[in-house]
N, C-alpha and C. Protein backbone atom coordinates (compact mmCIF):
# COMPACT_ATOMS: atom_id res chain seq x y z
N UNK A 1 135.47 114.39 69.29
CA UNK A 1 134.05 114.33 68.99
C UNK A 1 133.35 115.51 69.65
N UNK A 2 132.59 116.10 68.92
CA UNK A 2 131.66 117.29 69.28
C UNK A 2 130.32 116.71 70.51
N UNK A 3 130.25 117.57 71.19
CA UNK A 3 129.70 117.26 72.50
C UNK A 3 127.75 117.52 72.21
N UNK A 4 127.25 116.37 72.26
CA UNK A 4 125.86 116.57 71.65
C UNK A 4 125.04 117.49 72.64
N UNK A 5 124.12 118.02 72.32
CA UNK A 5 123.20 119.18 72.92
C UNK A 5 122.16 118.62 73.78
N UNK A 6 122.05 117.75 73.41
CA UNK A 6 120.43 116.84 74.10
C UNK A 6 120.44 115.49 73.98
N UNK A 7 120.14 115.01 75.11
CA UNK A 7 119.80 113.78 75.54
C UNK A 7 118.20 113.25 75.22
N UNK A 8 118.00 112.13 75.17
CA UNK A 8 116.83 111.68 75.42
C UNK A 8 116.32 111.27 76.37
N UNK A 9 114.94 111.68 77.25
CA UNK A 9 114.23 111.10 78.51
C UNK A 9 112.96 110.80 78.36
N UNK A 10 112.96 109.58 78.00
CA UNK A 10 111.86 109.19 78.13
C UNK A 10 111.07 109.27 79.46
N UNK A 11 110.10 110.39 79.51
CA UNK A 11 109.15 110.72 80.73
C UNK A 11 108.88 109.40 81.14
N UNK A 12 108.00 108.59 80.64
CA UNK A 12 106.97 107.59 81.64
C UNK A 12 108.30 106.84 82.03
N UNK A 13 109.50 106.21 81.51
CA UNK A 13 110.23 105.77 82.44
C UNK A 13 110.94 106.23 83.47
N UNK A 14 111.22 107.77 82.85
CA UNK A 14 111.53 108.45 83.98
C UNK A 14 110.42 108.59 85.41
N UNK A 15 109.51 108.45 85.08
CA UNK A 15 108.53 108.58 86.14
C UNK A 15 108.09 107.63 87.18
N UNK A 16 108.36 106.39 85.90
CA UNK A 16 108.20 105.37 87.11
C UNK A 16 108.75 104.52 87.41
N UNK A 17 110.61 105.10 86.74
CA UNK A 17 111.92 104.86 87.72
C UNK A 17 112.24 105.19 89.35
N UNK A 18 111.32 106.47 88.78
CA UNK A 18 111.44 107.67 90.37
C UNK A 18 110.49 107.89 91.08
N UNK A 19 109.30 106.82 90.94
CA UNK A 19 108.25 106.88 91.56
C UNK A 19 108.33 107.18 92.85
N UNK A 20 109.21 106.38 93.52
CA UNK A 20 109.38 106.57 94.91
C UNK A 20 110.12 107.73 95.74
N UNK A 21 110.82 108.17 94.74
CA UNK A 21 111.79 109.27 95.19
C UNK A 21 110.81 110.43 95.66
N UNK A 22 111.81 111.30 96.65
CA UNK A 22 111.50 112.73 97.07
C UNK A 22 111.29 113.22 95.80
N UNK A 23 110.83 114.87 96.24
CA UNK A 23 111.11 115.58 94.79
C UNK A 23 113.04 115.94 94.99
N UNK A 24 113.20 116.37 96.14
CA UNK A 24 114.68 116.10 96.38
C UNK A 24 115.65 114.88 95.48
N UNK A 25 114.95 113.65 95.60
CA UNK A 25 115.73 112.55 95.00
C UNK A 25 115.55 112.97 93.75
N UNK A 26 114.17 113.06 92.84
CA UNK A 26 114.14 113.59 91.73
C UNK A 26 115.31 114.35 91.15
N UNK A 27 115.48 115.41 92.04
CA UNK A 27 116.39 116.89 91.62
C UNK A 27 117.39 116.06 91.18
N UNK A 28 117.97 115.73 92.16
CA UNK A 28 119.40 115.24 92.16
C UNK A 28 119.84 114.40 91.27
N UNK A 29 118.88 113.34 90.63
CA UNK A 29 119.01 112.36 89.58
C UNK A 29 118.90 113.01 88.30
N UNK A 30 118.28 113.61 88.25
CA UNK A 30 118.13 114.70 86.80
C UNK A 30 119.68 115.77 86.82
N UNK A 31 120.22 116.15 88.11
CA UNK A 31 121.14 116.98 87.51
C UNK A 31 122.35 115.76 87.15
N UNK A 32 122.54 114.34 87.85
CA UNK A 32 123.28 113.52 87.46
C UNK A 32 123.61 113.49 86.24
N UNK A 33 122.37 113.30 85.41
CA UNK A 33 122.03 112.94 84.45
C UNK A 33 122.57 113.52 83.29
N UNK A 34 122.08 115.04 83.68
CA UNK A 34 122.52 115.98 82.92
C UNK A 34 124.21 116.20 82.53
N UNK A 35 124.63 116.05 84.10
CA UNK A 35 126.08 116.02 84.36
C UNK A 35 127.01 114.94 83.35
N UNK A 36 126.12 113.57 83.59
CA UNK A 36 126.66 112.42 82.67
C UNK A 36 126.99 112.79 81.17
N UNK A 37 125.12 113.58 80.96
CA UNK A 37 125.70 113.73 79.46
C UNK A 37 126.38 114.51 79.02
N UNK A 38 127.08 115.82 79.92
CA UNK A 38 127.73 116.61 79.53
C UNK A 38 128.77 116.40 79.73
N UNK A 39 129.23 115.12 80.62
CA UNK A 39 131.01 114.72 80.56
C UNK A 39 131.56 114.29 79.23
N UNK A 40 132.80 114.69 79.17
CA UNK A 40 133.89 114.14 77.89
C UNK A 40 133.47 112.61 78.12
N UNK A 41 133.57 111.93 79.28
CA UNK A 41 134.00 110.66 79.42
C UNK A 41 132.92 109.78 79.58
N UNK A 42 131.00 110.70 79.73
CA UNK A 42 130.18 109.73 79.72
C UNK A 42 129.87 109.23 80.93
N UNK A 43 130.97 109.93 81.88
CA UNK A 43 131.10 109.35 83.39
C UNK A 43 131.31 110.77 83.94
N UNK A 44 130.57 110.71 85.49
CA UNK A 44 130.83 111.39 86.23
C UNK A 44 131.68 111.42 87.46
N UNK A 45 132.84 112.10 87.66
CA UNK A 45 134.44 111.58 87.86
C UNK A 45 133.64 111.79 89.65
N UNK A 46 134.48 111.29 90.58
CA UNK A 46 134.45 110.76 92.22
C UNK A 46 134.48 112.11 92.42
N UNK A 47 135.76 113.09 92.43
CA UNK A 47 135.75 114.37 93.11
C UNK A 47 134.05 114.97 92.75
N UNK A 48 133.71 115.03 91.20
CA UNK A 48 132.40 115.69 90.72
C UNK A 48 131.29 115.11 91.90
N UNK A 49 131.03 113.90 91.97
CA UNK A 49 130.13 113.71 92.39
C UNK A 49 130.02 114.13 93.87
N UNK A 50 130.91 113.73 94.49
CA UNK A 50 131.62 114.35 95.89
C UNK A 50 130.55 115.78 95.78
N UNK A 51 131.16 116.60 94.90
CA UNK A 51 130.78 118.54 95.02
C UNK A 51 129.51 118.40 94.82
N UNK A 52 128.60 117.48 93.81
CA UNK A 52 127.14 117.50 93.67
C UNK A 52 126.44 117.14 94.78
N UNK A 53 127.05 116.16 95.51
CA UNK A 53 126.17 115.07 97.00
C UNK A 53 126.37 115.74 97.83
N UNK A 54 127.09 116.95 98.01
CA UNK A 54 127.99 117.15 99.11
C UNK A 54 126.53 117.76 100.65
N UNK A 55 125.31 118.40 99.88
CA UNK A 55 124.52 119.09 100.91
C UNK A 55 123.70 117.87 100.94
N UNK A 56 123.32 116.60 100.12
CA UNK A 56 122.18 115.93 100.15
C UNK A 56 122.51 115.28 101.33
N UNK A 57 120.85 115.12 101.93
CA UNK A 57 121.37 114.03 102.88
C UNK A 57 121.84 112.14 102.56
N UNK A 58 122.69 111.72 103.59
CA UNK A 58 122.97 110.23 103.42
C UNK A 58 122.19 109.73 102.34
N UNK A 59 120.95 109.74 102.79
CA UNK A 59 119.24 108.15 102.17
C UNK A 59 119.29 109.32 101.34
N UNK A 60 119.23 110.49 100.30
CA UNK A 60 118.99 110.64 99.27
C UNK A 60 120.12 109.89 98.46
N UNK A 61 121.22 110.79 99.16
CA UNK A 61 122.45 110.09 98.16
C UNK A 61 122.35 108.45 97.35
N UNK A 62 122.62 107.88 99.06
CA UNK A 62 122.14 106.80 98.48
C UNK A 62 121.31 105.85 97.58
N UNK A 63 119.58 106.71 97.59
CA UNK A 63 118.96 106.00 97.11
C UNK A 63 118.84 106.32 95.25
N UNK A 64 119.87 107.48 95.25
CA UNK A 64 119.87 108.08 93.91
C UNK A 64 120.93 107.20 93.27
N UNK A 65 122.41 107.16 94.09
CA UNK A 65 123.26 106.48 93.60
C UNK A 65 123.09 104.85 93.13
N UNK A 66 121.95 104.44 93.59
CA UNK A 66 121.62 103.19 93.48
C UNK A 66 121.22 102.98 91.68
N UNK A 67 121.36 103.99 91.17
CA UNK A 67 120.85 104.11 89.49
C UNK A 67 122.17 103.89 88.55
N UNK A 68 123.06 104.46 89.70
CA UNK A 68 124.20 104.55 88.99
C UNK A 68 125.41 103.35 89.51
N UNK A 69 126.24 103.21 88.04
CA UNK A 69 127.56 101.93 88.67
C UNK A 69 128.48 102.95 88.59
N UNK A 70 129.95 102.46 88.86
CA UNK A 70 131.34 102.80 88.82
C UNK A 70 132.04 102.12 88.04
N UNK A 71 132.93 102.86 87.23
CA UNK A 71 133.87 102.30 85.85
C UNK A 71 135.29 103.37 86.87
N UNK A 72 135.85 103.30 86.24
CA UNK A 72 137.68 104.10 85.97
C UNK A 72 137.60 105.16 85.90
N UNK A 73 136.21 105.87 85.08
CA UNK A 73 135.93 107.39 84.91
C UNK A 73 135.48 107.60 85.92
N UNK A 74 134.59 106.97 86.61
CA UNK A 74 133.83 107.57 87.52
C UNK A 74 132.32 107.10 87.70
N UNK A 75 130.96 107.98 87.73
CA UNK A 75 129.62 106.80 87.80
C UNK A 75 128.93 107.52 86.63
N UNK A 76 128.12 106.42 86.19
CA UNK A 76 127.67 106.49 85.40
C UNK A 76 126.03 106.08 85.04
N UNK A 77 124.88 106.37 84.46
CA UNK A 77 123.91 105.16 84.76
C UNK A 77 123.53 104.71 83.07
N UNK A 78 123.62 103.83 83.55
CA UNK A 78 123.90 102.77 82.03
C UNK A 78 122.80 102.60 80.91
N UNK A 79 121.22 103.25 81.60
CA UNK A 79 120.42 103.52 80.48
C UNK A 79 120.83 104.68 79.75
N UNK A 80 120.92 105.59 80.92
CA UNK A 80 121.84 106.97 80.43
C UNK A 80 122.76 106.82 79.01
N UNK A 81 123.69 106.20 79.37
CA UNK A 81 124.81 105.92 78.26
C UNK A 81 124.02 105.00 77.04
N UNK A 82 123.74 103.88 77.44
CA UNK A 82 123.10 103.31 76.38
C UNK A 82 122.67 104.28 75.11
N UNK A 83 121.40 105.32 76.11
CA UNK A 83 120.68 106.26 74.62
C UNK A 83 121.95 107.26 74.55
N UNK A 84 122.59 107.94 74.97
CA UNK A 84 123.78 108.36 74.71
C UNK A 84 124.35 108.07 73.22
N UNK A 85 124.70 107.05 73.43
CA UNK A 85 125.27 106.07 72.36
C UNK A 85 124.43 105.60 70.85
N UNK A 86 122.78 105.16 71.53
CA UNK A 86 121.83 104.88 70.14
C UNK A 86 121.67 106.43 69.43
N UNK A 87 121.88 107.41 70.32
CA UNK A 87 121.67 108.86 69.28
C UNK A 87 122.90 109.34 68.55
N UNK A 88 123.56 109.11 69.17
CA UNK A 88 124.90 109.67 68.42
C UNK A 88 125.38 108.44 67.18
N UNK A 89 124.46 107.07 67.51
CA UNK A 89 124.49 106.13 66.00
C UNK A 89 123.40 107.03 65.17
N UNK A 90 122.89 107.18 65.66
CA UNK A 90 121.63 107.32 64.56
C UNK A 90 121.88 108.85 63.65
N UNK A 91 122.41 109.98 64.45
CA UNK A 91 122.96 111.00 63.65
C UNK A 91 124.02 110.78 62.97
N UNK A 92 124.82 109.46 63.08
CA UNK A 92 125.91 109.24 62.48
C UNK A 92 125.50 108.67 61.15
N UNK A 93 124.40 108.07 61.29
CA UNK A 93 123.82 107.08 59.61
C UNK A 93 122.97 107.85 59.34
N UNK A 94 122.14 109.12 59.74
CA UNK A 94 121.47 110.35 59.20
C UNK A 94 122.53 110.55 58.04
N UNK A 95 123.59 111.14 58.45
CA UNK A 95 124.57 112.30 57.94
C UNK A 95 125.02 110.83 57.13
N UNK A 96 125.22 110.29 57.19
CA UNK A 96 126.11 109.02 55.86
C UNK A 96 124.95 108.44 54.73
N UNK A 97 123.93 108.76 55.36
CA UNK A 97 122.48 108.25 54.62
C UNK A 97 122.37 109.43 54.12
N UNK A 98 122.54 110.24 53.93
CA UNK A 98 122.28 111.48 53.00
C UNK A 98 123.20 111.67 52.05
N UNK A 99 124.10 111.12 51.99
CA UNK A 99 124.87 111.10 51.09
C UNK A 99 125.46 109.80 50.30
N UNK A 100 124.70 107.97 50.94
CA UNK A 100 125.29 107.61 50.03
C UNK A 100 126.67 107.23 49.79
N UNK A 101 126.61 105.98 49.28
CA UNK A 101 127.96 105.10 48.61
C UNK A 101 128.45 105.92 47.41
N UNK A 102 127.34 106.83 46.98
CA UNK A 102 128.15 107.39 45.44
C UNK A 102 128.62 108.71 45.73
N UNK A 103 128.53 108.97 47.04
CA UNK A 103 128.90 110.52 47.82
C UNK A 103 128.59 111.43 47.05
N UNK A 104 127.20 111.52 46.48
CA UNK A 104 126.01 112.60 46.05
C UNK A 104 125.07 112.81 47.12
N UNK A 105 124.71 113.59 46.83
CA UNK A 105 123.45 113.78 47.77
C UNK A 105 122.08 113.16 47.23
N UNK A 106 121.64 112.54 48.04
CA UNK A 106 120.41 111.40 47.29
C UNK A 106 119.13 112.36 47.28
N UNK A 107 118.58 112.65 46.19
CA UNK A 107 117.89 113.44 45.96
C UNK A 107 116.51 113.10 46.74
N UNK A 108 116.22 111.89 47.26
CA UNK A 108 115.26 111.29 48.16
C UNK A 108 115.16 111.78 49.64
N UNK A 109 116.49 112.40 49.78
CA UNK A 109 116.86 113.02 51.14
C UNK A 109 116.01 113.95 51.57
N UNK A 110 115.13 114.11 52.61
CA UNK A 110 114.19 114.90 53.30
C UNK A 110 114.61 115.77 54.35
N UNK A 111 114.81 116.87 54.77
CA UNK A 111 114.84 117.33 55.84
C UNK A 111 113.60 116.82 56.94
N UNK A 112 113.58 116.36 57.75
CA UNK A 112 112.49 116.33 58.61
C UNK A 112 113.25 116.66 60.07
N UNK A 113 112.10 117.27 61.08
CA UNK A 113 112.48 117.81 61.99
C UNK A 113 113.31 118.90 62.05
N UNK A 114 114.12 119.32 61.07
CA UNK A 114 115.01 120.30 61.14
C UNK A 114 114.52 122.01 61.12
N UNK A 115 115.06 122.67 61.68
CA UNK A 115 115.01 124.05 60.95
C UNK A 115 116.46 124.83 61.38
N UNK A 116 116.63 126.55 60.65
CA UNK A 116 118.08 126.89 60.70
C UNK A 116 118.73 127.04 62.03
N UNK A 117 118.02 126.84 62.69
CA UNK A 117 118.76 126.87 64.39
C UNK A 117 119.05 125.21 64.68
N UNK A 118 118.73 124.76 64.04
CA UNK A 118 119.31 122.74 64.63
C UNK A 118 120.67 123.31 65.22
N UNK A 119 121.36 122.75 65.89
CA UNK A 119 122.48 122.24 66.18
C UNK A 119 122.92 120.80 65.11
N UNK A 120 123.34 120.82 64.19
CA UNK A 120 123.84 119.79 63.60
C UNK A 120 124.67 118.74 63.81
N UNK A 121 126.12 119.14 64.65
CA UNK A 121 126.68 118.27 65.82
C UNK A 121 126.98 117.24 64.62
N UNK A 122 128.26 117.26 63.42
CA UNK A 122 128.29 116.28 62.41
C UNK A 122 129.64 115.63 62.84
N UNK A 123 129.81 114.22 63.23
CA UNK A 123 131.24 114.24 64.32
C UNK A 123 132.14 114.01 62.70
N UNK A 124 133.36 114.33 63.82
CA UNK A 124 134.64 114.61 62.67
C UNK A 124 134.61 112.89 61.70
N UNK A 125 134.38 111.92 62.35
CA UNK A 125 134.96 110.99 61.23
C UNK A 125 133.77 110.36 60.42
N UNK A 126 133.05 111.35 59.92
CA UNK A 126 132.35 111.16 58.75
C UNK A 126 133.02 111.59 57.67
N UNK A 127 133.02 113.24 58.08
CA UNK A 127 134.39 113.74 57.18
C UNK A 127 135.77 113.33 57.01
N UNK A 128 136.00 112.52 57.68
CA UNK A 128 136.98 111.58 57.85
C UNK A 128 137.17 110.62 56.37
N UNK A 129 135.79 109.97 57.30
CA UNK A 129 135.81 108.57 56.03
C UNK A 129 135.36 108.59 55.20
N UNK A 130 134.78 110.00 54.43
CA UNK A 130 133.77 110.43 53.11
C UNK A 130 135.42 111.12 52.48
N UNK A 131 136.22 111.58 53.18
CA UNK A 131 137.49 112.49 52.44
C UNK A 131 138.73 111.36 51.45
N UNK A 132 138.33 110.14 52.64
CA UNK A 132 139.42 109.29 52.11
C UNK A 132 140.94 109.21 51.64
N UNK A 133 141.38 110.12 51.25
CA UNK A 133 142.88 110.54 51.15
C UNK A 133 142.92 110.78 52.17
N UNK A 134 143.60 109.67 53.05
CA UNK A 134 143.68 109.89 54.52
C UNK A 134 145.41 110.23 54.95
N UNK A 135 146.04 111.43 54.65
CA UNK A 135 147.07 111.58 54.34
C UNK A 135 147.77 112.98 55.67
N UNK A 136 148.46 112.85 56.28
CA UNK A 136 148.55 113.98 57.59
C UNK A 136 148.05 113.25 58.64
N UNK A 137 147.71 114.72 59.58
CA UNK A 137 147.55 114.48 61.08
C UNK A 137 146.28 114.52 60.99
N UNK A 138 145.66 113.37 61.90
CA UNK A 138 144.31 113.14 61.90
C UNK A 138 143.67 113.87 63.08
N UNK A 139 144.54 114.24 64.18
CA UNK A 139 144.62 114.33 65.06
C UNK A 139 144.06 116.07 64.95
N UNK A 140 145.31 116.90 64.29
CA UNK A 140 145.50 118.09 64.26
C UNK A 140 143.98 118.45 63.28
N UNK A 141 143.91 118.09 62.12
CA UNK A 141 142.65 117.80 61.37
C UNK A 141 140.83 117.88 62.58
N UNK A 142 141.07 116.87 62.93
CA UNK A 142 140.05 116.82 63.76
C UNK A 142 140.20 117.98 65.00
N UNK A 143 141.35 118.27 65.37
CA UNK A 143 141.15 119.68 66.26
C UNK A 143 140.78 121.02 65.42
N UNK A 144 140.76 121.11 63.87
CA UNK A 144 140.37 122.13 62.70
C UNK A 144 138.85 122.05 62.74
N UNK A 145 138.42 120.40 62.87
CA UNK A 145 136.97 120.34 62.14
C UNK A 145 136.23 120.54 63.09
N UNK A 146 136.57 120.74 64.67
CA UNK A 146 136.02 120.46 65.94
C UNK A 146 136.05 122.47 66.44
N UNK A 147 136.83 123.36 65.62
CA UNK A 147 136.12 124.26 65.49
C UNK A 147 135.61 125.20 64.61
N UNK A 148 134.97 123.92 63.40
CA UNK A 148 134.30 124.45 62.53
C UNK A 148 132.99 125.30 63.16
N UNK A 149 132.48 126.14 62.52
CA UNK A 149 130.49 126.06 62.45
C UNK A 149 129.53 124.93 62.64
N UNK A 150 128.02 124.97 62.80
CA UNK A 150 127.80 124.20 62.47
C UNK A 150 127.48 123.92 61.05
N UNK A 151 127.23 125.45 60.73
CA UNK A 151 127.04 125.51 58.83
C UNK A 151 128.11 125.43 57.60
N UNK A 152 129.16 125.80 58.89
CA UNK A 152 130.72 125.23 57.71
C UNK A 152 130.50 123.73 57.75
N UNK A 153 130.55 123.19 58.79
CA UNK A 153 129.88 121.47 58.77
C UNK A 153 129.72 120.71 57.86
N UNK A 154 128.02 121.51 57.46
CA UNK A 154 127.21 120.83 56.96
C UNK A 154 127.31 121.08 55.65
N UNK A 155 127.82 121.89 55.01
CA UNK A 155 128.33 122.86 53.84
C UNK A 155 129.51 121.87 53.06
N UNK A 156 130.57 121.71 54.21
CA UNK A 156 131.69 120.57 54.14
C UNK A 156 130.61 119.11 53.13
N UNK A 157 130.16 118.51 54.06
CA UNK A 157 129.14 117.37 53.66
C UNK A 157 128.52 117.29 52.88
N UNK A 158 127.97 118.22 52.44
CA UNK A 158 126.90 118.85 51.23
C UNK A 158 128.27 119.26 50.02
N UNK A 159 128.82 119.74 50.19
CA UNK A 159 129.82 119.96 48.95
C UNK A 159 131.23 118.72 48.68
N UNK A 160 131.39 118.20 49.71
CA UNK A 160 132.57 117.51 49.85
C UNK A 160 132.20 116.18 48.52
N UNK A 161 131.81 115.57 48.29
CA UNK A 161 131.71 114.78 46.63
C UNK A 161 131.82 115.32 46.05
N UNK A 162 131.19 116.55 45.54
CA UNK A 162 131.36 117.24 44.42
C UNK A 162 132.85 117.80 43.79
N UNK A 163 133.28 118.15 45.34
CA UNK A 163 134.65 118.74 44.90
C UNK A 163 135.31 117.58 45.05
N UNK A 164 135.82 116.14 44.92
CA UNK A 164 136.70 114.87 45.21
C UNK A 164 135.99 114.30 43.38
N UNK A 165 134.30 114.28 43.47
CA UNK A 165 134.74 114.11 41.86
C UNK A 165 135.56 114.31 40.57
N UNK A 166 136.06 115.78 41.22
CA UNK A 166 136.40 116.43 39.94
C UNK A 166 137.83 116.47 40.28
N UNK A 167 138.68 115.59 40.89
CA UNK A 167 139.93 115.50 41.12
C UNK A 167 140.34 114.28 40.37
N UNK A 168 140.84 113.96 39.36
CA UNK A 168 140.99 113.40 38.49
C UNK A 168 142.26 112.34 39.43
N UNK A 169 142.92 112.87 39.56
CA UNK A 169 143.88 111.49 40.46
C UNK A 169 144.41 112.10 41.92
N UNK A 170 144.47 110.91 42.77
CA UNK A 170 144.50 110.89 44.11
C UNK A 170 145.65 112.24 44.63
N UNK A 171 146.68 112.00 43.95
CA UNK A 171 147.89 112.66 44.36
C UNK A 171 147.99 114.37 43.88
N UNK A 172 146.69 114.55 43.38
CA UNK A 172 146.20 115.95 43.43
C UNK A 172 145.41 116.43 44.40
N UNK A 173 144.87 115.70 45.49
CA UNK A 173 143.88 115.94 46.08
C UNK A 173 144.68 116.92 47.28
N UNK A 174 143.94 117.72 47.76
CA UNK A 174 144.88 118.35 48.98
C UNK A 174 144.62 117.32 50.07
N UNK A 175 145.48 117.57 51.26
CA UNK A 175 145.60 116.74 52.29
C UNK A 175 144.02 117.00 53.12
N UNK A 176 143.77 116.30 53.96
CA UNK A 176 142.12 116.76 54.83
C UNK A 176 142.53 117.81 55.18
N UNK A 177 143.88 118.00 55.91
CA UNK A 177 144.02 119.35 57.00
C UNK A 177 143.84 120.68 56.15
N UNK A 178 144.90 120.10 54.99
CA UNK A 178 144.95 121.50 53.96
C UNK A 178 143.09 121.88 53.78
N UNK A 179 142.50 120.87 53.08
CA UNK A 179 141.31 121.33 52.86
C UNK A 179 140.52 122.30 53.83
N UNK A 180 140.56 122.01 54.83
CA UNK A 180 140.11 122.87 56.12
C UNK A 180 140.87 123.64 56.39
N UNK A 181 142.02 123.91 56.37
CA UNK A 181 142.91 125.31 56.57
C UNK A 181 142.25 126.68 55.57
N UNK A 182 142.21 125.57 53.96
CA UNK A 182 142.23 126.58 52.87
C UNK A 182 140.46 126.88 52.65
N UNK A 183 139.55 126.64 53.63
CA UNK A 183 138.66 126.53 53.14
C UNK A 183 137.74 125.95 51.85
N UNK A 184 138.10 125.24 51.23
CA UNK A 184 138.40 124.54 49.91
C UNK A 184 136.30 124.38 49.94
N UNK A 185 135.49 124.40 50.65
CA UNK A 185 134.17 124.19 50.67
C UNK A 185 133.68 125.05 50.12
N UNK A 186 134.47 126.64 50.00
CA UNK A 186 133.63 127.58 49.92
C UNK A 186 134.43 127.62 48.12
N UNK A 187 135.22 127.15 47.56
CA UNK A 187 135.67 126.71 45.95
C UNK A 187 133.75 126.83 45.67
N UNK A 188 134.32 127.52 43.83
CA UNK A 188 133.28 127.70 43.51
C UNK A 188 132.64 126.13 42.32
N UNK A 189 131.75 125.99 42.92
CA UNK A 189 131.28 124.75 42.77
C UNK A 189 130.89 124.70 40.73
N UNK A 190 131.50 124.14 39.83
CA UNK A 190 130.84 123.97 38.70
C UNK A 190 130.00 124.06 38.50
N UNK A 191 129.27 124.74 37.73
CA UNK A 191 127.79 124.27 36.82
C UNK A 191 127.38 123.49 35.76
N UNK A 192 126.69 122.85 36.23
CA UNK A 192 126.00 121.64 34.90
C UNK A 192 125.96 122.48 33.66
N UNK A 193 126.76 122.38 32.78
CA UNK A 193 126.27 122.73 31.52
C UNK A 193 125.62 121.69 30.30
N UNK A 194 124.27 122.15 29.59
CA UNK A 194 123.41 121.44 29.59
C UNK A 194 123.58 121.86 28.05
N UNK A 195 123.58 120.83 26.97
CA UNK A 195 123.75 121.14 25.80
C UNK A 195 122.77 120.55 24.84
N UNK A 196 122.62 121.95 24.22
CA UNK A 196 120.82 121.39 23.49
C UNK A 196 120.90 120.99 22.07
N UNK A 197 120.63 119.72 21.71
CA UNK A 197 120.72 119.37 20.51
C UNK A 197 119.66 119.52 19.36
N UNK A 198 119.67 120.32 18.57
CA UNK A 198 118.95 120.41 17.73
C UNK A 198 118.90 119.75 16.16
């Protein structure tokens, strides 16, 4: 899974989570934070935290760590993860809501918020479960799609029905991996031909 760019912080709770804190305690909870969301694991591992606490004093440490629990990975703070988790649902049914049970693009579909610098961040098993000939290494596949673009991506998503329509039976279809090896997105897409009856 592709590593998302931004978190959500809600200021006023942030503010008057940390009401009490130093600006010191402040610091330190915000780079946690940051740290959390930038781990693979969502958790921030014992040695990590160790190297981050290491100049604070005792009563900061402490009163910062008090936000955070301990799992197997390491600490974590659980509102943290929570929105973690509700954003990376919600870009997940963006990108599946734009395309639909009939894997067209629903012409109702709006860009909002976007412009050409987004980070798009489209995780591999959309393309996954929109490709369906689930045939090969899923594994090796997802290490292909993980260093796509973000505009090969979205290009993939945006073209990927079009080109599975026009495959008349399953056992023609290329494998996922092949598709992404051979670039198969950038295939030149048919044109509607429109026939005028007179």
């Amino acid at each position: 899974m592709s590593k998302d760019p931004a978190f959500l912080l809600y200021y006023q709770d942030f503010m008057w989570g940390t009401r009490l804190f130093t600006k010191e305690q402040r610091g330190l909870y915000i780079e946690l934070l940051c740290e959390q969301a930038d781990s693979e694991t969502g958790s921030i591992s014992e040695k990590h935290m160790i190297n981050i606490c290491y100049l604070c004093e005792e009563q900061t440490k402490n009163i910062v760590l008090e936000k955070f629990v301990k799992d197997d990975n390491g600490w974590y703070n659980k509102k943290q993860r929570e929105l973690i988790e509700k954003r990376r649902n919600y870009c997940d049914s963006r990108a599946v809501n734009r395309i639909g049970k009939t894997k067209k693009i629903r012409k109702t579909y709006v860009k909002h918020m976007e412009d050409e610098n987004e980070i798009v961040n489209i995780d591999f098993n959309i393309f996954w479960n929109l490709y369906e000939y689930k045939v090969g290494s899923k594994k090796k596949c997802e290490k292909k799609w993980n260093k796509l673009t973000d505009e090969d991506r979205t290009k993939i998503i945006d073209t990927l029905p079009q080109f599975l329509s026009k495959i008349r039976e399953k056992k023609f279809q290329p494998y996922p991996e092949t598709y992404l090896n051979n670039e198969r997105w950038y295939d030149e897409q048919p044109k509607e031909i429109k026939i005028m009856v007179l």
